[in-house]
PDB file of N, CA and C in Angstrom:
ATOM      1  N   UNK A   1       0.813  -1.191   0.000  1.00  0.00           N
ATOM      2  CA  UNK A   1       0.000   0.000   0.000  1.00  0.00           C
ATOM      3  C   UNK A   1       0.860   1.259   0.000  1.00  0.00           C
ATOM      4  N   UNK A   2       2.244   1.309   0.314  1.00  0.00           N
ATOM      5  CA  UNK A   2       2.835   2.463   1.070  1.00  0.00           C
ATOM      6  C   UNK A   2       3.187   2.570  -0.808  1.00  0.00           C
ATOM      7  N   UNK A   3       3.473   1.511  -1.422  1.00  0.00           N
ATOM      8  CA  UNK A   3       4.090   2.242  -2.592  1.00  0.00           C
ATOM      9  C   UNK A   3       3.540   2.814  -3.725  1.00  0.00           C
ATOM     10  N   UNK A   4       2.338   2.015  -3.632  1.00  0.00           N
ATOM     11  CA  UNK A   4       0.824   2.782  -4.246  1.00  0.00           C
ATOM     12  C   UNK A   4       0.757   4.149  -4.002  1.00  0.00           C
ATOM     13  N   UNK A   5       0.716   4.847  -2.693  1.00  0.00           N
ATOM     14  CA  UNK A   5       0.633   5.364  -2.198  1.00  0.00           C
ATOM     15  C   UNK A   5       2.004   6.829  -2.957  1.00  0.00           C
ATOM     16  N   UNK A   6       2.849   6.148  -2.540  1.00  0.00           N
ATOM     17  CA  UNK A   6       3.926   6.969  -2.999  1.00  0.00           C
ATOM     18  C   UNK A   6       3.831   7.314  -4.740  1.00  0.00           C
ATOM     19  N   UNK A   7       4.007   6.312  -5.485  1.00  0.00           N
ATOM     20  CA  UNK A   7       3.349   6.171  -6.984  1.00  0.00           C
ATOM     21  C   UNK A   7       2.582   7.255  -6.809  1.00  0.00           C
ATOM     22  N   UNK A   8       1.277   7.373  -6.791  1.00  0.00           N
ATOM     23  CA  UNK A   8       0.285   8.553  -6.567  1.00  0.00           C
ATOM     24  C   UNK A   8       0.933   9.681  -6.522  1.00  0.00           C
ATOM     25  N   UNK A   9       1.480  10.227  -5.114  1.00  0.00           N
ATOM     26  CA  UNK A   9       2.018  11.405  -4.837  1.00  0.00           C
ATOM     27  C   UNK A   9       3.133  12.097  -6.019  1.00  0.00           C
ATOM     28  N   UNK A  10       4.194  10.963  -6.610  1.00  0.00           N
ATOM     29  CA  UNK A  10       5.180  10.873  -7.690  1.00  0.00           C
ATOM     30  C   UNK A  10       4.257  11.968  -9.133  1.00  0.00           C
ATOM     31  N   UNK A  11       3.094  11.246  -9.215  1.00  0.00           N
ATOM     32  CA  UNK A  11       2.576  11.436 -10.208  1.00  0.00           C
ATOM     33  C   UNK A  11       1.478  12.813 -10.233  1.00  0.00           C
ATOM     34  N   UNK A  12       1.533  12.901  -8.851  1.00  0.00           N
ATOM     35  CA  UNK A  12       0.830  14.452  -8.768  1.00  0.00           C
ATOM     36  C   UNK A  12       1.719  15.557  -8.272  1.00  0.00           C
ATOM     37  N   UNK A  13       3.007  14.819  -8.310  1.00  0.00           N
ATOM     38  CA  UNK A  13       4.131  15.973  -8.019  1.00  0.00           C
ATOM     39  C   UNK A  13       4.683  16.217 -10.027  1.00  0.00           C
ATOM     40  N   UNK A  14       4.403  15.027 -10.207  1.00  0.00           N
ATOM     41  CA  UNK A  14       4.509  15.766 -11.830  1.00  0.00           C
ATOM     42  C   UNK A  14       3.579  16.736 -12.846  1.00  0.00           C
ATOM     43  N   UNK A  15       2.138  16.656 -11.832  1.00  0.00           N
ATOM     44  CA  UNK A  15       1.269  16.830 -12.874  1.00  0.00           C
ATOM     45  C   UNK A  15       1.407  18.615 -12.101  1.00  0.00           C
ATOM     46  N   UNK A  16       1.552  18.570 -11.255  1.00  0.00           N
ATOM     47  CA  UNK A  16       2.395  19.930 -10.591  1.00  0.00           C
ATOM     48  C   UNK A  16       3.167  21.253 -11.230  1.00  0.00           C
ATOM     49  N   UNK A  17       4.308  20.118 -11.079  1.00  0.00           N
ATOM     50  CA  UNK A  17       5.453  20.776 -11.742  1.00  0.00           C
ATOM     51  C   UNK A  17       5.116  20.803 -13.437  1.00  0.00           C
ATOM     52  N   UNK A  18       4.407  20.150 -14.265  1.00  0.00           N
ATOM     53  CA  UNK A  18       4.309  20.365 -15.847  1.00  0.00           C
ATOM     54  C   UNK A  18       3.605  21.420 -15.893  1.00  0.00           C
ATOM     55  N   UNK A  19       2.525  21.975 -15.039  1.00  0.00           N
ATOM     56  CA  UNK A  19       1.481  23.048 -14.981  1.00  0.00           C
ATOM     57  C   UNK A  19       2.296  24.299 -13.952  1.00  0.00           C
ATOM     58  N   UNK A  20       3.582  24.662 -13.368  1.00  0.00           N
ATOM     59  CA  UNK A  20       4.598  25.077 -13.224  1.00  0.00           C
ATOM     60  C   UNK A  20       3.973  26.346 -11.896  1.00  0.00           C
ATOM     61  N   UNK A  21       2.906  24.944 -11.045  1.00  0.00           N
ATOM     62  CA  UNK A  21       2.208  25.326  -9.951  1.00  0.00           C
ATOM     63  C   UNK A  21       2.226  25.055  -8.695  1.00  0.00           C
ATOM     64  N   UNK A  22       3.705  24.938  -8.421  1.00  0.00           N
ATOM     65  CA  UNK A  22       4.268  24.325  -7.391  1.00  0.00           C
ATOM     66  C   UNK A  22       4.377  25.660  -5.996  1.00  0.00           C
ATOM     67  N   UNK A  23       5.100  26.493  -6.068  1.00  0.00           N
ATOM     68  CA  UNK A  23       5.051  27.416  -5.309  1.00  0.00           C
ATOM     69  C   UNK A  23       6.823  27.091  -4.925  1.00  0.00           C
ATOM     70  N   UNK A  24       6.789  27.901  -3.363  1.00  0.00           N
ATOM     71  CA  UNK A  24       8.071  27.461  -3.099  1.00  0.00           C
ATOM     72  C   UNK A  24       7.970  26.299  -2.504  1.00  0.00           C
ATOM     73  N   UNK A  25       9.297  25.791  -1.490  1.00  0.00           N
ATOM     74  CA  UNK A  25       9.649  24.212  -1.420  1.00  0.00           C
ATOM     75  C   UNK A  25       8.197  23.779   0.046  1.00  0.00           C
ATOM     76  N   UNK A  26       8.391  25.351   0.777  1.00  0.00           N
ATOM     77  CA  UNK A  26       7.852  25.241   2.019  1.00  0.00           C
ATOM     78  C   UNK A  26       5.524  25.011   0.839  1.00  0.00           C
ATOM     79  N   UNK A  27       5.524  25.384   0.423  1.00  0.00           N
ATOM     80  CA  UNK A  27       4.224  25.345  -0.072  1.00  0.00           C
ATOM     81  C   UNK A  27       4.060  24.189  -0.592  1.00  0.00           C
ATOM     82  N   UNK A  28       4.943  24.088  -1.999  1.00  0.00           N
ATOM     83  CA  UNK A  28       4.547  22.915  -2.565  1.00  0.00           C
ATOM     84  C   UNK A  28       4.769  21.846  -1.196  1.00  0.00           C
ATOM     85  N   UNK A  29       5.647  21.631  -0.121  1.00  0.00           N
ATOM     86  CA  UNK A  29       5.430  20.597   0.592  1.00  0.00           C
ATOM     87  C   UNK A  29       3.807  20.270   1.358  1.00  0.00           C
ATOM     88  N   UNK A  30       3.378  21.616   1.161  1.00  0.00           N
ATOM     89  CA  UNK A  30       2.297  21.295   2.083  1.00  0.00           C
ATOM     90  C   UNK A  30       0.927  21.104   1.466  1.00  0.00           C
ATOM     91  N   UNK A  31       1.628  21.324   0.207  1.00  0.00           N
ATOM     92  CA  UNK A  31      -0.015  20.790  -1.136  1.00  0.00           C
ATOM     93  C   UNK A  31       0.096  19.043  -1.318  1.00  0.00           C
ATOM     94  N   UNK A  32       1.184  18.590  -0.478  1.00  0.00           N
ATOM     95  CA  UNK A  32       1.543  17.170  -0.864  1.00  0.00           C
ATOM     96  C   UNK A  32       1.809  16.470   0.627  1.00  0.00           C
ATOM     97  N   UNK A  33       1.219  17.511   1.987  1.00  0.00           N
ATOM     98  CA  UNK A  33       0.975  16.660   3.075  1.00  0.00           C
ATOM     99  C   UNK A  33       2.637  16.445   3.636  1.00  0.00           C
ATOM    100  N   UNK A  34       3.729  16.896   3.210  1.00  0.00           N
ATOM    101  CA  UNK A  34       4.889  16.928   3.607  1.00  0.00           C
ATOM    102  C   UNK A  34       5.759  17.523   4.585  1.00  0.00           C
ATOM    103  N   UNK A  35       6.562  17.452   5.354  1.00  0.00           N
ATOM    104  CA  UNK A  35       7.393  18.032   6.090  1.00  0.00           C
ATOM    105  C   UNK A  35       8.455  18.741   4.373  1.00  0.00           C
ATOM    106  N   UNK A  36       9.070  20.256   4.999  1.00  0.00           N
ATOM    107  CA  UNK A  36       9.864  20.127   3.919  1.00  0.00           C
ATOM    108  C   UNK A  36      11.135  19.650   3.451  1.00  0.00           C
ATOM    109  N   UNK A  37      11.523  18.952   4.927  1.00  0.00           N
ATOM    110  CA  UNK A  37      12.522  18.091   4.680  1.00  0.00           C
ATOM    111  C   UNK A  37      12.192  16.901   3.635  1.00  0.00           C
ATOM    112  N   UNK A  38      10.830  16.045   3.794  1.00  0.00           N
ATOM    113  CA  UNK A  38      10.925  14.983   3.232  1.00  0.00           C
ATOM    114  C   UNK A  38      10.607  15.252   1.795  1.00  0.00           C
ATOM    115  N   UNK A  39       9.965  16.723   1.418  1.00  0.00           N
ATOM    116  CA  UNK A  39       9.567  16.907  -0.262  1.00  0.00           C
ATOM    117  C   UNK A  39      10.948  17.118  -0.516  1.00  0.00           C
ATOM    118  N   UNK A  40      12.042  17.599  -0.186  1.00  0.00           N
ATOM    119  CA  UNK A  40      13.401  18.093  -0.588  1.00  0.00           C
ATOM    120  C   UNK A  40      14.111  16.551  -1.015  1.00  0.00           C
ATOM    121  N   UNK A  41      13.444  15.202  -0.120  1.00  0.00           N
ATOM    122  CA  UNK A  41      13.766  13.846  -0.334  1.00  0.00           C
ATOM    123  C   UNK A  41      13.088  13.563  -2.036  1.00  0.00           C
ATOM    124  N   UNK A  42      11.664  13.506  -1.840  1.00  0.00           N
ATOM    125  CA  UNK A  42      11.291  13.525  -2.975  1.00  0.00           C
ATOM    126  C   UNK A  42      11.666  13.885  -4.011  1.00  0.00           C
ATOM    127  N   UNK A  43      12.045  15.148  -4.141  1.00  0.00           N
ATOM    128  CA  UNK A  43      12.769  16.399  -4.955  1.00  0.00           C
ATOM    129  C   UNK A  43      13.417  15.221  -5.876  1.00  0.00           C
ATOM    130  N   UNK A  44      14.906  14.846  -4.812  1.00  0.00           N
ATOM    131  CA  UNK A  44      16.300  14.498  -4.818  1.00  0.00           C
ATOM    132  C   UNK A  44      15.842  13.407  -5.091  1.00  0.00           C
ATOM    133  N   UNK A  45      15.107  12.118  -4.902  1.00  0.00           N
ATOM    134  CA  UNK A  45      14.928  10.693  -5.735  1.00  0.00           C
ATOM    135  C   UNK A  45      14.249  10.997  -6.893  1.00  0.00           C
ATOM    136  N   UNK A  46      13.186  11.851  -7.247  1.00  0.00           N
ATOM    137  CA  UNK A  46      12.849  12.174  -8.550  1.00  0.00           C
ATOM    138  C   UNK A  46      14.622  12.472  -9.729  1.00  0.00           C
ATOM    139  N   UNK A  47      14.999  13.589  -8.922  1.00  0.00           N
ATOM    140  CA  UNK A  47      15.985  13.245  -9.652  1.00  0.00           C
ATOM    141  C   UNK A  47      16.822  12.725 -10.348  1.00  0.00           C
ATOM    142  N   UNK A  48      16.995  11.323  -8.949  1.00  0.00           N
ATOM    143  CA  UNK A  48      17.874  10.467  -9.122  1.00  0.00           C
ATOM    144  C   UNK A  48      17.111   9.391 -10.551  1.00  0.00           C
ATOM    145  N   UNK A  49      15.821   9.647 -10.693  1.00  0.00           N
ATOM    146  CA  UNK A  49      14.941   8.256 -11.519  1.00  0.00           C
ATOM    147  C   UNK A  49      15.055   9.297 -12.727  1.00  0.00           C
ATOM    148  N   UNK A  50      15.798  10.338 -13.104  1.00  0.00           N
ATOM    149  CA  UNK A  50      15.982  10.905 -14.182  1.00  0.00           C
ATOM    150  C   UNK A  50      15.153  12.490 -14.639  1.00  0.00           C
ATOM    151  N   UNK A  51      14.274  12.794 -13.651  1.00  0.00           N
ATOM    152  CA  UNK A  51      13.552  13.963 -14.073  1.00  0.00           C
ATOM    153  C   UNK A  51      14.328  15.206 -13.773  1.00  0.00           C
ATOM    154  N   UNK A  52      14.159  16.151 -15.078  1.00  0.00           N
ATOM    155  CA  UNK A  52      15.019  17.014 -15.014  1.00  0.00           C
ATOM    156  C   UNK A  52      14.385  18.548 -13.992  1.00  0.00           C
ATOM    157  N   UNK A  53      14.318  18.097 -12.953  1.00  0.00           N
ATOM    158  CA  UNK A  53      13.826  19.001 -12.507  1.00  0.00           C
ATOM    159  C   UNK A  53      14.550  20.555 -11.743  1.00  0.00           C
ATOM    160  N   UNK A  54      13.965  22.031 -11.718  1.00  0.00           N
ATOM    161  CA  UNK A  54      14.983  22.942 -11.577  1.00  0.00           C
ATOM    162  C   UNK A  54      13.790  23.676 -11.142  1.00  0.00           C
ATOM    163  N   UNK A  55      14.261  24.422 -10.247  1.00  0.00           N
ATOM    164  CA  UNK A  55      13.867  26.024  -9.599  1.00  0.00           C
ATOM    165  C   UNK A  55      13.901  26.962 -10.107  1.00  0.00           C
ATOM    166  N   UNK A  56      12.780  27.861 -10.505  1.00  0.00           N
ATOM    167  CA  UNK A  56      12.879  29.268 -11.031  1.00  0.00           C
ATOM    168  C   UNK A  56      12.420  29.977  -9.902  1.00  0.00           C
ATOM    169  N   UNK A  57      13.265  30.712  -9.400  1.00  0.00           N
ATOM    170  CA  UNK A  57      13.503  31.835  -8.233  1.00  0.00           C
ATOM    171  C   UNK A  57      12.574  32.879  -8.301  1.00  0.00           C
ATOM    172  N   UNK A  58      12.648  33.392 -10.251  1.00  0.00           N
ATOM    173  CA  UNK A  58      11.840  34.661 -10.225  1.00  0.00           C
ATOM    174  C   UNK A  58      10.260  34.189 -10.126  1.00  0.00           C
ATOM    175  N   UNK A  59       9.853  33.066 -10.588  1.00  0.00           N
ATOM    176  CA  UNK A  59       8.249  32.612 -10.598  1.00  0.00           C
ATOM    177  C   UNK A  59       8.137  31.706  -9.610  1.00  0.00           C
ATOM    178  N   UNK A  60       8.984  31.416  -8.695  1.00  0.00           N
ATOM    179  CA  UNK A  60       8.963  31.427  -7.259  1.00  0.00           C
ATOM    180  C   UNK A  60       7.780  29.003  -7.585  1.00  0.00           C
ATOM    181  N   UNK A  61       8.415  28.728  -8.720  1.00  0.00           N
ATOM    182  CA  UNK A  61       8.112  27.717  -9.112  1.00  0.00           C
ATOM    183  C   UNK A  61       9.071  26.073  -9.471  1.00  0.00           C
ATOM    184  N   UNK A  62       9.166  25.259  -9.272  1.00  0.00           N
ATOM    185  CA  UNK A  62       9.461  24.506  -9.780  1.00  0.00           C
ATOM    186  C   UNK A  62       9.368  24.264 -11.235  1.00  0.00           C
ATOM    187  N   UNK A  63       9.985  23.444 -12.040  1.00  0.00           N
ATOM    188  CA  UNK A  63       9.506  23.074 -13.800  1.00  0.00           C
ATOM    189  C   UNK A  63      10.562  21.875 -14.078  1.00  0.00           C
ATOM    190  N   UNK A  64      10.576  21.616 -15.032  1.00  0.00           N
ATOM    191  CA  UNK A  64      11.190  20.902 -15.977  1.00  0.00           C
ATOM    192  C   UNK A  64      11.955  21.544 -16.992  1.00  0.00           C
ATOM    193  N   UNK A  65      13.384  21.246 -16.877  1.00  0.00           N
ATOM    194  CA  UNK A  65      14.173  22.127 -17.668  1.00  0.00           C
ATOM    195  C   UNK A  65      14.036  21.300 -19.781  1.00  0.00           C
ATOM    196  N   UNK A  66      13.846  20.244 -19.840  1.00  0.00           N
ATOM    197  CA  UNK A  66      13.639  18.907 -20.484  1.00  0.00           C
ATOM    198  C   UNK A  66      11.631  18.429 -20.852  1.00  0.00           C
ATOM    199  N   UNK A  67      11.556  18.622 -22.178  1.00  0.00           N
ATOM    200  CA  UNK A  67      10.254  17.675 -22.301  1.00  0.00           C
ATOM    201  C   UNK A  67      10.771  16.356 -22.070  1.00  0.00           C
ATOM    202  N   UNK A  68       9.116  15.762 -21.728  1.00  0.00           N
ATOM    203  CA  UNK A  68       9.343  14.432 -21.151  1.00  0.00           C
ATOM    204  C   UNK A  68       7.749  14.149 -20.567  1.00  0.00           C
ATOM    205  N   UNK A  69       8.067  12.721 -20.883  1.00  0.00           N
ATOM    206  CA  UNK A  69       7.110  12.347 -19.850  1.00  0.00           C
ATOM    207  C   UNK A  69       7.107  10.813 -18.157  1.00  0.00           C
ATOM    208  N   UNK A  70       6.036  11.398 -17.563  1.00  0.00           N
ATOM    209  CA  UNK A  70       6.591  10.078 -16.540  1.00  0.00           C
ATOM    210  C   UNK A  70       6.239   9.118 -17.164  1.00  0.00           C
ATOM    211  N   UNK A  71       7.156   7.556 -16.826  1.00  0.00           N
ATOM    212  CA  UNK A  71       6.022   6.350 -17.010  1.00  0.00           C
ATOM    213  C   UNK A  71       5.244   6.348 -16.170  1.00  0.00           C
ATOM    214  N   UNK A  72       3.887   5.806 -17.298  1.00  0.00           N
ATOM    215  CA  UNK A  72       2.559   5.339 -17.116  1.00  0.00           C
ATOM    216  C   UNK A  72       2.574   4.096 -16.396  1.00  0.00           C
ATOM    217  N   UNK A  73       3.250   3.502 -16.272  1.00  0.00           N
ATOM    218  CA  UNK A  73       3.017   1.652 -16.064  1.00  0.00           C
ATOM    219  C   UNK A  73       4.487   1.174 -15.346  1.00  0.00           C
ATOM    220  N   UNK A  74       4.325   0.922 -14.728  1.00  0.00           N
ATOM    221  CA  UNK A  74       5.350  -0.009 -13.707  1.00  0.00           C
ATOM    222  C   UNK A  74       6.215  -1.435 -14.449  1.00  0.00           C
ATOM    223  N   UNK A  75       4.524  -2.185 -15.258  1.00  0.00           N
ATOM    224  CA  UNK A  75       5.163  -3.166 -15.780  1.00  0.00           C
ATOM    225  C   UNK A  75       4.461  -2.873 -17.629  1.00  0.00           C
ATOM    226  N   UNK A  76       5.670  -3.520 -18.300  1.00  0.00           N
ATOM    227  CA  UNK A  76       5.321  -3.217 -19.541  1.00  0.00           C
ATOM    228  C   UNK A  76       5.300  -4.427 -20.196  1.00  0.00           C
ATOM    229  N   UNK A  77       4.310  -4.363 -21.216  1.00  0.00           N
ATOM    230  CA  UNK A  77       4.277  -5.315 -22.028  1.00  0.00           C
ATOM    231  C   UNK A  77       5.493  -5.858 -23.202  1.00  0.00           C
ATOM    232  N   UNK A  78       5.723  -6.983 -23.319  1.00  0.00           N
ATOM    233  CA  UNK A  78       6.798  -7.381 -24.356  1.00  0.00           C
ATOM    234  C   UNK A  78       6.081  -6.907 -25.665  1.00  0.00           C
ATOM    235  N   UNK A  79       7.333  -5.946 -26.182  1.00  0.00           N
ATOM    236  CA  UNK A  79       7.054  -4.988 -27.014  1.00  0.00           C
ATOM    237  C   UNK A  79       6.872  -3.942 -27.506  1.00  0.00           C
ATOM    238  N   UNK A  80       5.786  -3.291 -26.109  1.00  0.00           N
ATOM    239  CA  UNK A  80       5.662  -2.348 -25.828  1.00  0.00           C
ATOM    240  C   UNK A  80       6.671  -1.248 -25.588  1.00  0.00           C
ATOM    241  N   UNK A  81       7.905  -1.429 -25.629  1.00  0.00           N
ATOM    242  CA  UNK A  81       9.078  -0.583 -25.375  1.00  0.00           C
ATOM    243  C   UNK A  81       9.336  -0.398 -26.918  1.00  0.00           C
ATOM    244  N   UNK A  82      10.347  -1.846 -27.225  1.00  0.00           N
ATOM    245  CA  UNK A  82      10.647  -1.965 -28.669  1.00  0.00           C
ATOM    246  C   UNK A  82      10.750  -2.784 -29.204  1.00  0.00           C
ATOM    247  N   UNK A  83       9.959  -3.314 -30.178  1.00  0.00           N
ATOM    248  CA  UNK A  83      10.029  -4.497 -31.062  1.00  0.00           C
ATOM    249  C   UNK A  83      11.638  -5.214 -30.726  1.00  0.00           C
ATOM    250  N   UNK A  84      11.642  -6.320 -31.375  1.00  0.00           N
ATOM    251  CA  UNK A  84      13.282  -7.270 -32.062  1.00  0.00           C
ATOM    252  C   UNK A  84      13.551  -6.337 -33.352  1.00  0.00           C
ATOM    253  N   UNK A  85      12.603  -5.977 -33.938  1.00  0.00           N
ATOM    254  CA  UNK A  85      12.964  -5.214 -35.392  1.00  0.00           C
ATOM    255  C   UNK A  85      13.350  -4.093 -35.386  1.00  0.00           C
ATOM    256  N   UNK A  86      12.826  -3.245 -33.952  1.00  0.00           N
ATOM    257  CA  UNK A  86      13.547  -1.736 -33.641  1.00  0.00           C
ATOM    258  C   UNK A  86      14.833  -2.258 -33.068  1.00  0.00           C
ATOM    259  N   UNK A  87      14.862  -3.274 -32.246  1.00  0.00           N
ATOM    260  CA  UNK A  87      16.477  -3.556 -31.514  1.00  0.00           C
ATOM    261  C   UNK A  87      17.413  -3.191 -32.675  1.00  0.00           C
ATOM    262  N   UNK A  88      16.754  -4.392 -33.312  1.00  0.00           N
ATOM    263  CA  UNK A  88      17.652  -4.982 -34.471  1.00  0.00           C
ATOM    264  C   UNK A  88      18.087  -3.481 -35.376  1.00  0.00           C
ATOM    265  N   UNK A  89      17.320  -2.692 -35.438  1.00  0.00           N
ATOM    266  CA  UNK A  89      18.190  -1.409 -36.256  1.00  0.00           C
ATOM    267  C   UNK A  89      19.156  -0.449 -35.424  1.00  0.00           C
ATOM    268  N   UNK A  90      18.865  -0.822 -34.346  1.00  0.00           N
ATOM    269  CA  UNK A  90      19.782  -0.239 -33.134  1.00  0.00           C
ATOM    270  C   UNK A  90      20.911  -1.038 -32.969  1.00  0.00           C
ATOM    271  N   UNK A  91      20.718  -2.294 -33.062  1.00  0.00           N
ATOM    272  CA  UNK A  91      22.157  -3.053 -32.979  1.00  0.00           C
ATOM    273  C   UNK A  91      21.584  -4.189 -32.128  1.00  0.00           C
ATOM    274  N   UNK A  92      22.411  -5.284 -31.820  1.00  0.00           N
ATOM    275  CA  UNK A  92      22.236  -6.019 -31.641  1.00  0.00           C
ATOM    276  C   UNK A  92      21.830  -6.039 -30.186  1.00  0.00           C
ATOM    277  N   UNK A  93      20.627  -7.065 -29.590  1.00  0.00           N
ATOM    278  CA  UNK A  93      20.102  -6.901 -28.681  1.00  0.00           C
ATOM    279  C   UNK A  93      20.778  -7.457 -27.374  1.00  0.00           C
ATOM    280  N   UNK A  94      21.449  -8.338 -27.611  1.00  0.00           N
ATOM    281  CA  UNK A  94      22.862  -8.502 -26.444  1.00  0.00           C
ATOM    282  C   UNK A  94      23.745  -7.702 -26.254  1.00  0.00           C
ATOM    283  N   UNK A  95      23.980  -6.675 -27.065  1.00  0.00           N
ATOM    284  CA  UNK A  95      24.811  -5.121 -26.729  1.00  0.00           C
ATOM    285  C   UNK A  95      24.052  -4.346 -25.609  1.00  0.00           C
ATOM    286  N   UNK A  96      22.656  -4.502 -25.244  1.00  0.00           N
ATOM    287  CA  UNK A  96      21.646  -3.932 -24.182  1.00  0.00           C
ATOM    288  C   UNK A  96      22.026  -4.461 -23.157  1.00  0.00           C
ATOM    289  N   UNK A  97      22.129  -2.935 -22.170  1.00  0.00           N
ATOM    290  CA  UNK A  97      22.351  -3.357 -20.884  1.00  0.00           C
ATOM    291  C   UNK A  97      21.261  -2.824 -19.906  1.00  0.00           C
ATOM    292  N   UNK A  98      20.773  -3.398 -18.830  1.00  0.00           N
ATOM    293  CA  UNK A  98      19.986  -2.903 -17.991  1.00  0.00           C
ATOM    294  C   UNK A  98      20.302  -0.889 -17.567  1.00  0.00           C
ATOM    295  N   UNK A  99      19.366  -0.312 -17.665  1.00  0.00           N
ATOM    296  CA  UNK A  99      19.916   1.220 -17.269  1.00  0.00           C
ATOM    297  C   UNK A  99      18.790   1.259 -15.525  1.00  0.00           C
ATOM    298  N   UNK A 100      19.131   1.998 -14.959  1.00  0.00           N
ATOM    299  CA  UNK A 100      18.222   2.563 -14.422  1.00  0.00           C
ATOM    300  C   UNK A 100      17.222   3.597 -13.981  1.00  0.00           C
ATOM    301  N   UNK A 101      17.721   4.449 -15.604  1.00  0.00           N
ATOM    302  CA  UNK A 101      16.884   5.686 -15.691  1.00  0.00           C
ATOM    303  C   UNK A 101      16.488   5.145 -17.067  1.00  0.00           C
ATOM    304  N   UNK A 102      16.672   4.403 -17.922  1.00  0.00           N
ATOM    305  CA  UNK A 102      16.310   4.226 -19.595  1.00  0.00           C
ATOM    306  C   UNK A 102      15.716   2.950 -19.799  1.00  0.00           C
ATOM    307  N   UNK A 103      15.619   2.089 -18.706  1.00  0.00           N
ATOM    308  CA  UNK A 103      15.672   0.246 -18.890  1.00  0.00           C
ATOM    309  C   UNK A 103      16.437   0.206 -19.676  1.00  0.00           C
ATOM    310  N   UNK A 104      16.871   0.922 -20.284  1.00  0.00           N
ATOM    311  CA  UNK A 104      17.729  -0.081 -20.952  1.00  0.00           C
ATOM    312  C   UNK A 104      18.745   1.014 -22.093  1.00  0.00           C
ATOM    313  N   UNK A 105      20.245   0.546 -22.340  1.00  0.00           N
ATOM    314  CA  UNK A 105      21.541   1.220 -23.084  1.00  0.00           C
ATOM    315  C   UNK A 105      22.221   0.776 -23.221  1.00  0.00           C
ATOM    316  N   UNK A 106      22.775   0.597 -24.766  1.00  0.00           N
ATOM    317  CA  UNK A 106      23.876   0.355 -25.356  1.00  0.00           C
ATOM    318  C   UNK A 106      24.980  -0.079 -23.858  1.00  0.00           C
ATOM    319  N   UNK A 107      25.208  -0.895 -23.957  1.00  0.00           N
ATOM    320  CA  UNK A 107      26.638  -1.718 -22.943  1.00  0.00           C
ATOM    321  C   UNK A 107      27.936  -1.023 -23.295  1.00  0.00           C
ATOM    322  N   UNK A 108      28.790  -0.301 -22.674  1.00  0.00           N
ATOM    323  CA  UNK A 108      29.662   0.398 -22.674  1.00  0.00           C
ATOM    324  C   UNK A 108      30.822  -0.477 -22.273  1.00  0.00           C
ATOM    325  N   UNK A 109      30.691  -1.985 -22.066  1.00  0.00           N
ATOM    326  CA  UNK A 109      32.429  -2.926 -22.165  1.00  0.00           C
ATOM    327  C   UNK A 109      31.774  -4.205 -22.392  1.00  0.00           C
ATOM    328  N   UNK A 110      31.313  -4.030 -23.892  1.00  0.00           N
ATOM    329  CA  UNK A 110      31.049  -5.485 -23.896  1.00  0.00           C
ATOM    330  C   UNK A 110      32.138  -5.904 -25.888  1.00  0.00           C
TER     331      UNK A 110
END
C-alpha cells in the first residue's frame, strides 16, 4: 500500500510541476501533506529516476528544464518498449544493458 501510495504522490508531483504550480519548497510541501525536509527527499529521488527538474527563483516555481514524460506503467508489455525489429536497427540486442533511468543502453564494455 505504502508504494501505491507513494506512486500517486510521484505522479501528482509531476502533474504539478508540468502546470509550473508548485510554489516554493515550504508550499509545494504542504499541497503534498509533507514536512519540507521529506519533499526536498522527494525532490532528490525524482531526480535520481531521471527527471530534469529545476527552480525558477523569479516565478517562485518549480519546472522541468527537459520535455518528457513520466512512465505510465510499472510493468510493460513485451514490445511495448521496442520491437526485435527496432532492436535490431539499433544493434544487436545482447549489446543492451539494464539502465536505471532508460531500462535499458547500449553496454559500454562489452
Amino acid at each position: 500500500m505504502a508504494l501505491l501510495k507513494h506512486i500517486k504522490r510521484l505522479k501528482y508531483i509531476d502533474y504539478i510541476i508540468k502546470r509550473k504550480a508548485t510554489g516554493d519548497l515550504e508550499h509545494f510541501a504542504e499541497k503534498n501533506g509533507l514536512s519540507k525536509r521529506a519533499m526536498t527527499d522527494v525532490l532528490s529521488e525524482m531526480k535520481e529516476l531521471g527527471f530534469p527538474i529545476k527552480y525558477d527563483r523569479s516565478r517562485n516555481t518549480y519546472y522541468y528544464d527537459e520535455a518528457g514524460e513520466m512512465v505510465k506503467n510499472l510493468f510493460i508489455k513485451d514490445g511495448q518498449i521496442l520491437s526485435k525489429e527496432q532492436i535490431s536497427k539499433i544493434g544487436l540486442a545482447e549489446n543492451l544493458c539494464f539502465s536505471e533511468v532508460t531500462i535499458f543502453e547500449v553496454c559500454e564494455n562489452i
